[in-house]
PDB file of N, CA and C in Angstrom:
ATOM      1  N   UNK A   1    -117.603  33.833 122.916  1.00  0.00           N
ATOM      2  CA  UNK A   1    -118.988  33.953 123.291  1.00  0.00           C
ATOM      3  C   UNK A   1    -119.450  32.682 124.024  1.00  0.00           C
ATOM      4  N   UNK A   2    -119.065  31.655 123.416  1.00  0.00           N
ATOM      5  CA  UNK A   2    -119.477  30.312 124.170  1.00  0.00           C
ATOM      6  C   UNK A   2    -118.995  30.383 125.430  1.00  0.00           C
ATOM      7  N   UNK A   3    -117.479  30.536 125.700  1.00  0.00           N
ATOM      8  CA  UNK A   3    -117.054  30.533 126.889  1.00  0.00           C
ATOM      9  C   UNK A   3    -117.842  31.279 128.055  1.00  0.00           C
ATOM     10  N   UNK A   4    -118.426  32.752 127.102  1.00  0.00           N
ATOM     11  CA  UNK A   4    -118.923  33.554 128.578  1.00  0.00           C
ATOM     12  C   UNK A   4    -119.740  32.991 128.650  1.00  0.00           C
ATOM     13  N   UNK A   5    -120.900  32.533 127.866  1.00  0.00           N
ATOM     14  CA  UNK A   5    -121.818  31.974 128.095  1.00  0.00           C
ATOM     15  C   UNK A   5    -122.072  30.660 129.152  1.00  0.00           C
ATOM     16  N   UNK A   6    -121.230  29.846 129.444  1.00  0.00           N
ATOM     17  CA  UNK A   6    -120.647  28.345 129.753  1.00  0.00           C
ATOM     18  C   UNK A   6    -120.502  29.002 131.228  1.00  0.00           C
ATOM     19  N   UNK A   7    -119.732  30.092 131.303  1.00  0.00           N
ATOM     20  CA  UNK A   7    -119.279  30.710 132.442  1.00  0.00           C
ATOM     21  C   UNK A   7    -120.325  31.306 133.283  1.00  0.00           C
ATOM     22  N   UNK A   8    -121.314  31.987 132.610  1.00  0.00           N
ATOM     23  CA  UNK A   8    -122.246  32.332 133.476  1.00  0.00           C
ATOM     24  C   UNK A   8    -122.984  31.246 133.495  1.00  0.00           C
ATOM     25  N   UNK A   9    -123.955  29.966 133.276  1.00  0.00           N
ATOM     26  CA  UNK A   9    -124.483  29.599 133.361  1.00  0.00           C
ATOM     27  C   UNK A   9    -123.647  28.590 134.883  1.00  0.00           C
ATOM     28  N   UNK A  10    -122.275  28.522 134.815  1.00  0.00           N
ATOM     29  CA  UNK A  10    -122.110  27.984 136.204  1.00  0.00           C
ATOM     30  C   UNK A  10    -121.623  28.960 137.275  1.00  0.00           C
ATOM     31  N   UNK A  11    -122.010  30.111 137.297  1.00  0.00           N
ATOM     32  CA  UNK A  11    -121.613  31.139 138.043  1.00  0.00           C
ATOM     33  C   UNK A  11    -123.368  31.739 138.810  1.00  0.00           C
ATOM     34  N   UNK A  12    -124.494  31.523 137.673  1.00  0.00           N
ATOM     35  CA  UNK A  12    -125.292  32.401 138.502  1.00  0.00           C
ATOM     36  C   UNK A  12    -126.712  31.093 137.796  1.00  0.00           C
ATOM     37  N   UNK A  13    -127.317  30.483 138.987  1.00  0.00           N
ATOM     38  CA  UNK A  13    -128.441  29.829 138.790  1.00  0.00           C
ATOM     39  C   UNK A  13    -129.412  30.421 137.677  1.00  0.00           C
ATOM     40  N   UNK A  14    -129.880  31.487 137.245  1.00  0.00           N
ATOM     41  CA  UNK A  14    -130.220  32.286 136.469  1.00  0.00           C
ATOM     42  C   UNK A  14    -129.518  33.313 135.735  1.00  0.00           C
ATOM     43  N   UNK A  15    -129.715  33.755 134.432  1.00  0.00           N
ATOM     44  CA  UNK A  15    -129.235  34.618 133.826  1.00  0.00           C
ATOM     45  C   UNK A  15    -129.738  36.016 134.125  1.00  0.00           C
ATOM     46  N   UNK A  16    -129.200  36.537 134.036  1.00  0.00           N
ATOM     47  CA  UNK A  16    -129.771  37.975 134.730  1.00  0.00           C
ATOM     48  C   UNK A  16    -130.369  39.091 133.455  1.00  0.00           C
ATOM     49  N   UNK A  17    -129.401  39.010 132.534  1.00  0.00           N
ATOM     50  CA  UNK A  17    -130.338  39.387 131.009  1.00  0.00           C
ATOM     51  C   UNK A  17    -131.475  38.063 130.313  1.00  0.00           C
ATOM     52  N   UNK A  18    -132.512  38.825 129.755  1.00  0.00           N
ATOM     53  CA  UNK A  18    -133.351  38.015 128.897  1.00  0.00           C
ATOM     54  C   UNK A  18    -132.882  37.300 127.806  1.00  0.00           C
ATOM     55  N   UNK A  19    -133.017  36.562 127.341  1.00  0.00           N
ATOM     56  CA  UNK A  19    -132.312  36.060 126.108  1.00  0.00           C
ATOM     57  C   UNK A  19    -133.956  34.959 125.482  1.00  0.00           C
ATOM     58  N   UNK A  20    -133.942  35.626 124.809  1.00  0.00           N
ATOM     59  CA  UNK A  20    -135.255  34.194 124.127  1.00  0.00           C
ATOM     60  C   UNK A  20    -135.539  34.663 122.715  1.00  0.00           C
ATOM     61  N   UNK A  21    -136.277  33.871 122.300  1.00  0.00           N
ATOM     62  CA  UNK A  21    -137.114  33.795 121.063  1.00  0.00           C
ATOM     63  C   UNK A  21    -138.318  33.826 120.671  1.00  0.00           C
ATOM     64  N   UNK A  22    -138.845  33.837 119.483  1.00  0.00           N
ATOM     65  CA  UNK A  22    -140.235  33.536 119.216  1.00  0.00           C
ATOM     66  C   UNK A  22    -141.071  32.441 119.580  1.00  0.00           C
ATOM     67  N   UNK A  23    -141.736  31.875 120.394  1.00  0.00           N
ATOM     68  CA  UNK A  23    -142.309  30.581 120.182  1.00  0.00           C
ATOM     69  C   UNK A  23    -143.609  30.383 119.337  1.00  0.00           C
ATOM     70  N   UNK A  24    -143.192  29.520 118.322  1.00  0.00           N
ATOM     71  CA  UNK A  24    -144.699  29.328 117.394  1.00  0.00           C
ATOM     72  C   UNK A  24    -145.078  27.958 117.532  1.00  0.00           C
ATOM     73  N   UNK A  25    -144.867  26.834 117.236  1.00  0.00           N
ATOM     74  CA  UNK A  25    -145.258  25.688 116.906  1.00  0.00           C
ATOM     75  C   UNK A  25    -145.159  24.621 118.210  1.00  0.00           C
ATOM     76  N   UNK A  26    -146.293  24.116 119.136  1.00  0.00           N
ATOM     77  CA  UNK A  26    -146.161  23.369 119.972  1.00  0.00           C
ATOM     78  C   UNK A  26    -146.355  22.099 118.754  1.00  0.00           C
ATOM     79  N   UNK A  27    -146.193  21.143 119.556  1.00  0.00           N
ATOM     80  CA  UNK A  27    -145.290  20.856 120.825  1.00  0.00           C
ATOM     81  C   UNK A  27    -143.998  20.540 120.014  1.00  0.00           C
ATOM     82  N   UNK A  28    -142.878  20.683 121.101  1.00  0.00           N
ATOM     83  CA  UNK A  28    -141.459  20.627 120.710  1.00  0.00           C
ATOM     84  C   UNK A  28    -141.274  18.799 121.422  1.00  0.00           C
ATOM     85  N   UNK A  29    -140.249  18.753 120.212  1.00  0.00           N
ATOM     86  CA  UNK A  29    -139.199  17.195 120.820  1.00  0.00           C
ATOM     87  C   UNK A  29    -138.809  17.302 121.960  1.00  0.00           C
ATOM     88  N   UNK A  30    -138.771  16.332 122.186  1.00  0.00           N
ATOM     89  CA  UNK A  30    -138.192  16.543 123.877  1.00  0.00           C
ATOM     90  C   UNK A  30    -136.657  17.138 123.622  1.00  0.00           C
ATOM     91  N   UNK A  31    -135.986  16.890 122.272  1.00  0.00           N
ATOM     92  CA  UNK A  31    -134.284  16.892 122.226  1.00  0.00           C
ATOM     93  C   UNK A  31    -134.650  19.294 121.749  1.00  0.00           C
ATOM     94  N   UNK A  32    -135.836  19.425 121.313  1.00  0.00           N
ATOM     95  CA  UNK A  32    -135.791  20.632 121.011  1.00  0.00           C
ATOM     96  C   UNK A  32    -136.111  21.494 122.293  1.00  0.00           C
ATOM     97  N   UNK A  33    -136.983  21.030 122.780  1.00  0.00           N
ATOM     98  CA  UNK A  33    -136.787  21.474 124.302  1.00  0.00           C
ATOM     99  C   UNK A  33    -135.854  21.785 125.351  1.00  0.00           C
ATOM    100  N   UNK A  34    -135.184  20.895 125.185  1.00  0.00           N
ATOM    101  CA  UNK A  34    -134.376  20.910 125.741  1.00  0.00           C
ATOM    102  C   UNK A  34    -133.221  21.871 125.583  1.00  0.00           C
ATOM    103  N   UNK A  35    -133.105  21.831 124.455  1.00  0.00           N
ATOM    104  CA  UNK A  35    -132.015  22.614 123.716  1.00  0.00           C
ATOM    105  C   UNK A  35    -132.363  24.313 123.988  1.00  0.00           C
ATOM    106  N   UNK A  36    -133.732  24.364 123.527  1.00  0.00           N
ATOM    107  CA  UNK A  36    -134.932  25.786 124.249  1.00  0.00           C
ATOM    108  C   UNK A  36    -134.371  26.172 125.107  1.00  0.00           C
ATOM    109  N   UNK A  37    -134.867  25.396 126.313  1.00  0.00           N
ATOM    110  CA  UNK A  37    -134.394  25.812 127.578  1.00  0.00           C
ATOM    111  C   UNK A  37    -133.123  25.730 128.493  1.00  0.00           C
ATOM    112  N   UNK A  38    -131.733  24.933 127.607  1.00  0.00           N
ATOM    113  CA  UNK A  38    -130.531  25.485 127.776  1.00  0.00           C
ATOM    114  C   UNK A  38    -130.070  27.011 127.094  1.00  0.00           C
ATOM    115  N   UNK A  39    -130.370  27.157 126.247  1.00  0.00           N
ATOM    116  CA  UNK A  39    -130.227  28.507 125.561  1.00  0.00           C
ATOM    117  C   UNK A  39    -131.091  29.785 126.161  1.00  0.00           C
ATOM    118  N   UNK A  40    -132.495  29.376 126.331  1.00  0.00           N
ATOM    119  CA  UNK A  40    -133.244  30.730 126.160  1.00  0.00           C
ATOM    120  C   UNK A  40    -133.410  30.312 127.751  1.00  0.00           C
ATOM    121  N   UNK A  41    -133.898  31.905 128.189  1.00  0.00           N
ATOM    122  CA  UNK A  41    -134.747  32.327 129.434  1.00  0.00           C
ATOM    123  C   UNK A  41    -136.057  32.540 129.329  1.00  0.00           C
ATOM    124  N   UNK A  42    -136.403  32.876 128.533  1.00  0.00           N
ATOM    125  CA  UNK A  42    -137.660  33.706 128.327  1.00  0.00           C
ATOM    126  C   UNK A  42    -138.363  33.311 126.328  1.00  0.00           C
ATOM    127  N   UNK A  43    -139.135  33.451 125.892  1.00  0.00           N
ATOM    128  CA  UNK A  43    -140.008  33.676 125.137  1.00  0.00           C
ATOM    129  C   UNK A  43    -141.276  34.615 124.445  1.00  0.00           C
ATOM    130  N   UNK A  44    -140.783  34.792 123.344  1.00  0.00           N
ATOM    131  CA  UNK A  44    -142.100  35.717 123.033  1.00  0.00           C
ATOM    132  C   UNK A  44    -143.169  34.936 122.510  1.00  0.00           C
ATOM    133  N   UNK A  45    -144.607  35.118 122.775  1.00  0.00           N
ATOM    134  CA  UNK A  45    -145.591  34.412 122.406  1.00  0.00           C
ATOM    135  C   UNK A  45    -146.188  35.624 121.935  1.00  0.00           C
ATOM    136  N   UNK A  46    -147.008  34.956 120.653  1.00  0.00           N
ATOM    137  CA  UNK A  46    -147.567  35.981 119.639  1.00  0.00           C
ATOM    138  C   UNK A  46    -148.946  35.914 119.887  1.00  0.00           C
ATOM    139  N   UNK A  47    -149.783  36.990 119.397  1.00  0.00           N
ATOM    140  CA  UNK A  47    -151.112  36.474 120.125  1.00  0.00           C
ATOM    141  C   UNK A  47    -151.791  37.649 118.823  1.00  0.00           C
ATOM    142  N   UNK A  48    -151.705  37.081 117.439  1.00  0.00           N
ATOM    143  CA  UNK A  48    -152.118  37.968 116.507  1.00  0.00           C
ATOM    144  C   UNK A  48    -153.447  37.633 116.181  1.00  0.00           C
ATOM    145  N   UNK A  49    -154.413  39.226 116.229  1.00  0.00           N
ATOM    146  CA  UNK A  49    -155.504  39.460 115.908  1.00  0.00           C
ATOM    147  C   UNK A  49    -155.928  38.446 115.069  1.00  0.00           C
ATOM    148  N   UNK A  50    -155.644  38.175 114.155  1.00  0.00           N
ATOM    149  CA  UNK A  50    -155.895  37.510 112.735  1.00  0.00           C
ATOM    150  C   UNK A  50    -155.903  36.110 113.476  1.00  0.00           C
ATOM    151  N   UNK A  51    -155.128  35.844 114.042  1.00  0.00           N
ATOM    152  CA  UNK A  51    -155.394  34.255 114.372  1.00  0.00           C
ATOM    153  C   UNK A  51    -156.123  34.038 115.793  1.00  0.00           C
ATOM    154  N   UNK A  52    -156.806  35.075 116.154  1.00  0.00           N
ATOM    155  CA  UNK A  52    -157.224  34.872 117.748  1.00  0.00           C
ATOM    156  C   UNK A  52    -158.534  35.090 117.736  1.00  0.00           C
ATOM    157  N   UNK A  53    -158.783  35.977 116.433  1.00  0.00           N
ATOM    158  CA  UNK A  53    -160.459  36.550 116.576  1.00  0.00           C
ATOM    159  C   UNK A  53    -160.427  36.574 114.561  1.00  0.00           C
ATOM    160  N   UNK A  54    -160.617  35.377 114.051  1.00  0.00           N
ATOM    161  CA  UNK A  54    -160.798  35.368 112.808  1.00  0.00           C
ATOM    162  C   UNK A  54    -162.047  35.393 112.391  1.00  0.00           C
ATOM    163  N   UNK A  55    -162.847  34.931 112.960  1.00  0.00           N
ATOM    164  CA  UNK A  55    -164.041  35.219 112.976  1.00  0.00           C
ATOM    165  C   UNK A  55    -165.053  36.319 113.696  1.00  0.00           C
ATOM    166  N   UNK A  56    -165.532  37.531 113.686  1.00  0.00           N
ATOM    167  CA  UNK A  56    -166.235  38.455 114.339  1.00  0.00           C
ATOM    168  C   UNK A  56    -166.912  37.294 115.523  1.00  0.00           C
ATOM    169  N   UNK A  57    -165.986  37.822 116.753  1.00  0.00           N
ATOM    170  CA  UNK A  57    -166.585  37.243 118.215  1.00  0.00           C
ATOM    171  C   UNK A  57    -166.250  36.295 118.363  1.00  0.00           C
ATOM    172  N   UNK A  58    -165.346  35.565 117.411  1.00  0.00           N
ATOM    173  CA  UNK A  58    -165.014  34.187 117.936  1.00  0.00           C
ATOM    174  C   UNK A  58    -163.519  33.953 118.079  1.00  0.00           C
ATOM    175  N   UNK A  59    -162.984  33.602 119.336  1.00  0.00           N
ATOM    176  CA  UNK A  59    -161.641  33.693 120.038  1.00  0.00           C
ATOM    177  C   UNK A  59    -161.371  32.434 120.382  1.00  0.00           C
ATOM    178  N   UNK A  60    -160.121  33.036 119.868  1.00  0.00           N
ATOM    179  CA  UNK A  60    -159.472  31.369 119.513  1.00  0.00           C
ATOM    180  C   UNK A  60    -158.349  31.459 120.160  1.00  0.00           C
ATOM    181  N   UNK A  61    -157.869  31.378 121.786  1.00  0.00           N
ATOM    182  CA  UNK A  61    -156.897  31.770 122.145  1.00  0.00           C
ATOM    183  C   UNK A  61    -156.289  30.210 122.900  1.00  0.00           C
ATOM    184  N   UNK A  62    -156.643  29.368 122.046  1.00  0.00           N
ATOM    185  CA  UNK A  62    -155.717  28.189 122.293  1.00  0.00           C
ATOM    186  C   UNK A  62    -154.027  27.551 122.189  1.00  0.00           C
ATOM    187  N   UNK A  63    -154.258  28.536 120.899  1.00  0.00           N
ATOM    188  CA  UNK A  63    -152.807  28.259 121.023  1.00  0.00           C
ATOM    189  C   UNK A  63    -151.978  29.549 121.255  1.00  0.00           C
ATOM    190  N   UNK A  64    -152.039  30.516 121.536  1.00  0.00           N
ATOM    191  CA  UNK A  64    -151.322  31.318 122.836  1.00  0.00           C
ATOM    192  C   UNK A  64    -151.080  30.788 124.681  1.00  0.00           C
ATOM    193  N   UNK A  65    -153.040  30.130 124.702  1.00  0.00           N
ATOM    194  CA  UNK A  65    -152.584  29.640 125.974  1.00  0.00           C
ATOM    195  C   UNK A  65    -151.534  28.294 125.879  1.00  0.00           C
ATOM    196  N   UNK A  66    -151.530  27.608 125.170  1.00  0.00           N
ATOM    197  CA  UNK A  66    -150.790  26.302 125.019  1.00  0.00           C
ATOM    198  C   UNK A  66    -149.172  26.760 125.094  1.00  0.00           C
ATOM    199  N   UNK A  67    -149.026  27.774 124.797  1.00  0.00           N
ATOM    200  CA  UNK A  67    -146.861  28.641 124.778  1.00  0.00           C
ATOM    201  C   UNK A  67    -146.831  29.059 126.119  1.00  0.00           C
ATOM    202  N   UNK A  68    -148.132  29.708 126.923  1.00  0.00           N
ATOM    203  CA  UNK A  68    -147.898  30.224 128.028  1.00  0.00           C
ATOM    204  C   UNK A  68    -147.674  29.368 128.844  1.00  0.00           C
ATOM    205  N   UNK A  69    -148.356  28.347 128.628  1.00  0.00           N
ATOM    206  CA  UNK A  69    -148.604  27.164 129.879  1.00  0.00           C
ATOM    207  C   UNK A  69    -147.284  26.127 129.654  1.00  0.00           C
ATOM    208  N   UNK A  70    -146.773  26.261 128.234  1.00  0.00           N
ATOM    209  CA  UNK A  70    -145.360  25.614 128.120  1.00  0.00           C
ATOM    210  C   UNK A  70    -144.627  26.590 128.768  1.00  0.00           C
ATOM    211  N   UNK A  71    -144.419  27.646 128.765  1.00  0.00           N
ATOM    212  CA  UNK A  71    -143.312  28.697 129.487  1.00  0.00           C
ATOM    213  C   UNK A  71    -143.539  28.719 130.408  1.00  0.00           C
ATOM    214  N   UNK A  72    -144.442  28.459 131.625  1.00  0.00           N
ATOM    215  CA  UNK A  72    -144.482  28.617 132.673  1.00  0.00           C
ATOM    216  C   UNK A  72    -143.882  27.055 133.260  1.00  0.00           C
ATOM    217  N   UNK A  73    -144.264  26.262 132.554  1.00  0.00           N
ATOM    218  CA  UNK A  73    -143.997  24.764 132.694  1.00  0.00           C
ATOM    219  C   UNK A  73    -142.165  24.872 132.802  1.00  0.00           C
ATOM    220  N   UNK A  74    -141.835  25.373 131.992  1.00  0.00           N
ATOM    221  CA  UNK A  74    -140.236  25.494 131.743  1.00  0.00           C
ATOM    222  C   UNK A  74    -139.423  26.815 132.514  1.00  0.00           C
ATOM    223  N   UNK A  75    -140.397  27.683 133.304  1.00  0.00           N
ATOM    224  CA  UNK A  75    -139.747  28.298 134.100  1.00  0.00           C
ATOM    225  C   UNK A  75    -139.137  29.922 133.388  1.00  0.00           C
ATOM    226  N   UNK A  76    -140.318  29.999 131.913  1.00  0.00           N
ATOM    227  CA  UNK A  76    -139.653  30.932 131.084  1.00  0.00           C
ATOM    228  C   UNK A  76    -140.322  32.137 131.397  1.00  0.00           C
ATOM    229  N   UNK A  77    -139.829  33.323 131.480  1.00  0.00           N
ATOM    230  CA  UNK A  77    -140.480  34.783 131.105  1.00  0.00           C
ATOM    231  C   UNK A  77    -140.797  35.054 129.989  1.00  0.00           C
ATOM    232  N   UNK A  78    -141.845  35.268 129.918  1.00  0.00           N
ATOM    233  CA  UNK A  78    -142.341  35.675 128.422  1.00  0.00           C
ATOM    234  C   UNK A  78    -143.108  37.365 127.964  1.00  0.00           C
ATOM    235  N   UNK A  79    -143.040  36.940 127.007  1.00  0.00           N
ATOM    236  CA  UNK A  79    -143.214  38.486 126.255  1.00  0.00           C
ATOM    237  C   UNK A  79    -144.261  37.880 125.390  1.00  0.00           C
ATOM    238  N   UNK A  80    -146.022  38.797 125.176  1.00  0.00           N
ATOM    239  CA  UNK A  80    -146.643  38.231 124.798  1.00  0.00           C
ATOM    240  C   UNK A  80    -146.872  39.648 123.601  1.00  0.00           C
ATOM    241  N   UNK A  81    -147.699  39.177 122.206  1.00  0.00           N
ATOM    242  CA  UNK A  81    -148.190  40.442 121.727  1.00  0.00           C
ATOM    243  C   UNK A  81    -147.093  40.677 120.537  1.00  0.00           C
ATOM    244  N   UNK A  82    -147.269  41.503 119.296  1.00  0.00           N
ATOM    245  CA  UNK A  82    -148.604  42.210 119.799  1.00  0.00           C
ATOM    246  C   UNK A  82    -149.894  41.405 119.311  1.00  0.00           C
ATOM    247  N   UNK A  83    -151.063  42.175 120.409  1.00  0.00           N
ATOM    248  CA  UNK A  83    -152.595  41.760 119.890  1.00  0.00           C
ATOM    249  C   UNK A  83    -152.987  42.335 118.374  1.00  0.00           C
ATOM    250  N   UNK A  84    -152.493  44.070 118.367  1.00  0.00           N
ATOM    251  CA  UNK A  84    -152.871  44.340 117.080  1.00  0.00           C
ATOM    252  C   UNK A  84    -151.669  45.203 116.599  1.00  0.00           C
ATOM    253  N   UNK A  85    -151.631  44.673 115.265  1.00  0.00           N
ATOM    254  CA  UNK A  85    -149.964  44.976 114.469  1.00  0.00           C
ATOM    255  C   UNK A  85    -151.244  45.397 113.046  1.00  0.00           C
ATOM    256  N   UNK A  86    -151.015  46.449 112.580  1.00  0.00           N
ATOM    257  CA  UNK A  86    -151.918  47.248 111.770  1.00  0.00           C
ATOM    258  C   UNK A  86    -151.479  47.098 110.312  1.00  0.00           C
ATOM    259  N   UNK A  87    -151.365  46.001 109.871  1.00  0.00           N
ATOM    260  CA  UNK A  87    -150.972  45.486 108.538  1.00  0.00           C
ATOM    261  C   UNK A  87    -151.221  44.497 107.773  1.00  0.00           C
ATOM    262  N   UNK A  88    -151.100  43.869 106.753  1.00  0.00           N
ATOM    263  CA  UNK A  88    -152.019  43.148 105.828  1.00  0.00           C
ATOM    264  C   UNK A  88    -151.707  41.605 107.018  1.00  0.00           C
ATOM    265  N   UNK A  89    -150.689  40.971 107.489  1.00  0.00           N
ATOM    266  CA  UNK A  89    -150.286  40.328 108.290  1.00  0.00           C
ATOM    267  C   UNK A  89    -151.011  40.220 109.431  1.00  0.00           C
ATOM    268  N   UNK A  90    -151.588  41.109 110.075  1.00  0.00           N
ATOM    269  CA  UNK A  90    -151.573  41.085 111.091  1.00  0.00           C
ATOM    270  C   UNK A  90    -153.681  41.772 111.422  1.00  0.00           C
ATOM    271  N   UNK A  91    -154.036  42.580 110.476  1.00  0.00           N
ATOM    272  CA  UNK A  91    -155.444  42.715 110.301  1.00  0.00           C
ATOM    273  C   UNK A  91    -156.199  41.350 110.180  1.00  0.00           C
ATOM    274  N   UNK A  92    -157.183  41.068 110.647  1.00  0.00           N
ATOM    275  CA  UNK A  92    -158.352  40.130 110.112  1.00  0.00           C
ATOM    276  C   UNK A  92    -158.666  40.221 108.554  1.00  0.00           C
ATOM    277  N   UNK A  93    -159.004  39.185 108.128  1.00  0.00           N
ATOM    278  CA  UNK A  93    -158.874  39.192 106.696  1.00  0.00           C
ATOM    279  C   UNK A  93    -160.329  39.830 106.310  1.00  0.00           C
ATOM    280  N   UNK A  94    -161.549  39.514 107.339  1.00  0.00           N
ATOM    281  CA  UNK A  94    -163.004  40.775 107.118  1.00  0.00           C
ATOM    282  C   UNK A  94    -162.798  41.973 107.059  1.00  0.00           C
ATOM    283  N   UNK A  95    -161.574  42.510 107.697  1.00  0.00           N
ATOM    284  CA  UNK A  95    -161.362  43.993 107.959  1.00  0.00           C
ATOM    285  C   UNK A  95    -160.426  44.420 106.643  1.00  0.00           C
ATOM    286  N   UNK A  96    -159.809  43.579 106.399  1.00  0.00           N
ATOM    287  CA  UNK A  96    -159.079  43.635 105.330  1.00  0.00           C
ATOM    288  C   UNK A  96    -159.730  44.155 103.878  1.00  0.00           C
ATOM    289  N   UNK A  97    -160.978  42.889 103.443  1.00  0.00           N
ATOM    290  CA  UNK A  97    -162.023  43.259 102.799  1.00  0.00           C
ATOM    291  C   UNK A  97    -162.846  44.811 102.964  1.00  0.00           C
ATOM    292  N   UNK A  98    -163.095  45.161 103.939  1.00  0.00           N
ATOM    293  CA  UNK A  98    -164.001  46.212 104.205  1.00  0.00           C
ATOM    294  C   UNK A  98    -162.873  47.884 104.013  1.00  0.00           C
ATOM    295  N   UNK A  99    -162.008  47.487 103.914  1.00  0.00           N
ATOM    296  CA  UNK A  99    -160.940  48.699 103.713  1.00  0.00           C
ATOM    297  C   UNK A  99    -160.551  48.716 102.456  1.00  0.00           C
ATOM    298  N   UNK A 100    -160.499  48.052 101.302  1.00  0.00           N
ATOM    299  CA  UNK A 100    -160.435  47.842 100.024  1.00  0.00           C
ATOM    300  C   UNK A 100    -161.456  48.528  99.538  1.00  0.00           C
TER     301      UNK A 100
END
């Protein structure tokens, strides 16, 4: 696996399949970064209800924009979402209350 891997990366300036991960926690080490963006192409950035609109009307989309603006910085494709995942995780904790 290493080998193909080693092999395409000096065969084609880009990878032609996606390969990435979750991104949660800015900011990365420069040595984790790095490591990021030898491995991955792309990134998923999460952008959950519960942490974006915890408060009725109040949006908090700072740290989604802060992964996007790192992935674009690093040249990554990303995969954003989901906004709404319909579970104790992923509901607002008011809505949570009001369904009980």
């Amino acid at each position: 696996c290493q080998q193909l891997l080693a092999h395409r990366h000096e065969t084609d300036a880009r990878f032609a399949a996606l390969l990435g991960a979750r991104l949660t926690g800015l900011p990365l080490s420069e040595s984790q970064t790095d490591a990021y963006v030898h491995a991955f192409n792309a990134s998923a950035v999460a952008t959950p209800w519960r942490e974006v609109e915890a408060a009725e009307g109040d949006y908090r989309w700072q740290a989604p924009d802060e992964q996007l603006a790192w992935c674009a910085q690093h040249d990554m494709r990303v995969c954003a979402g989901p906004v709404f995942q319909f579970d104790e995780a992923g509901i607002p904790h008011r809505l949570m209350r009001r369904a009980l």
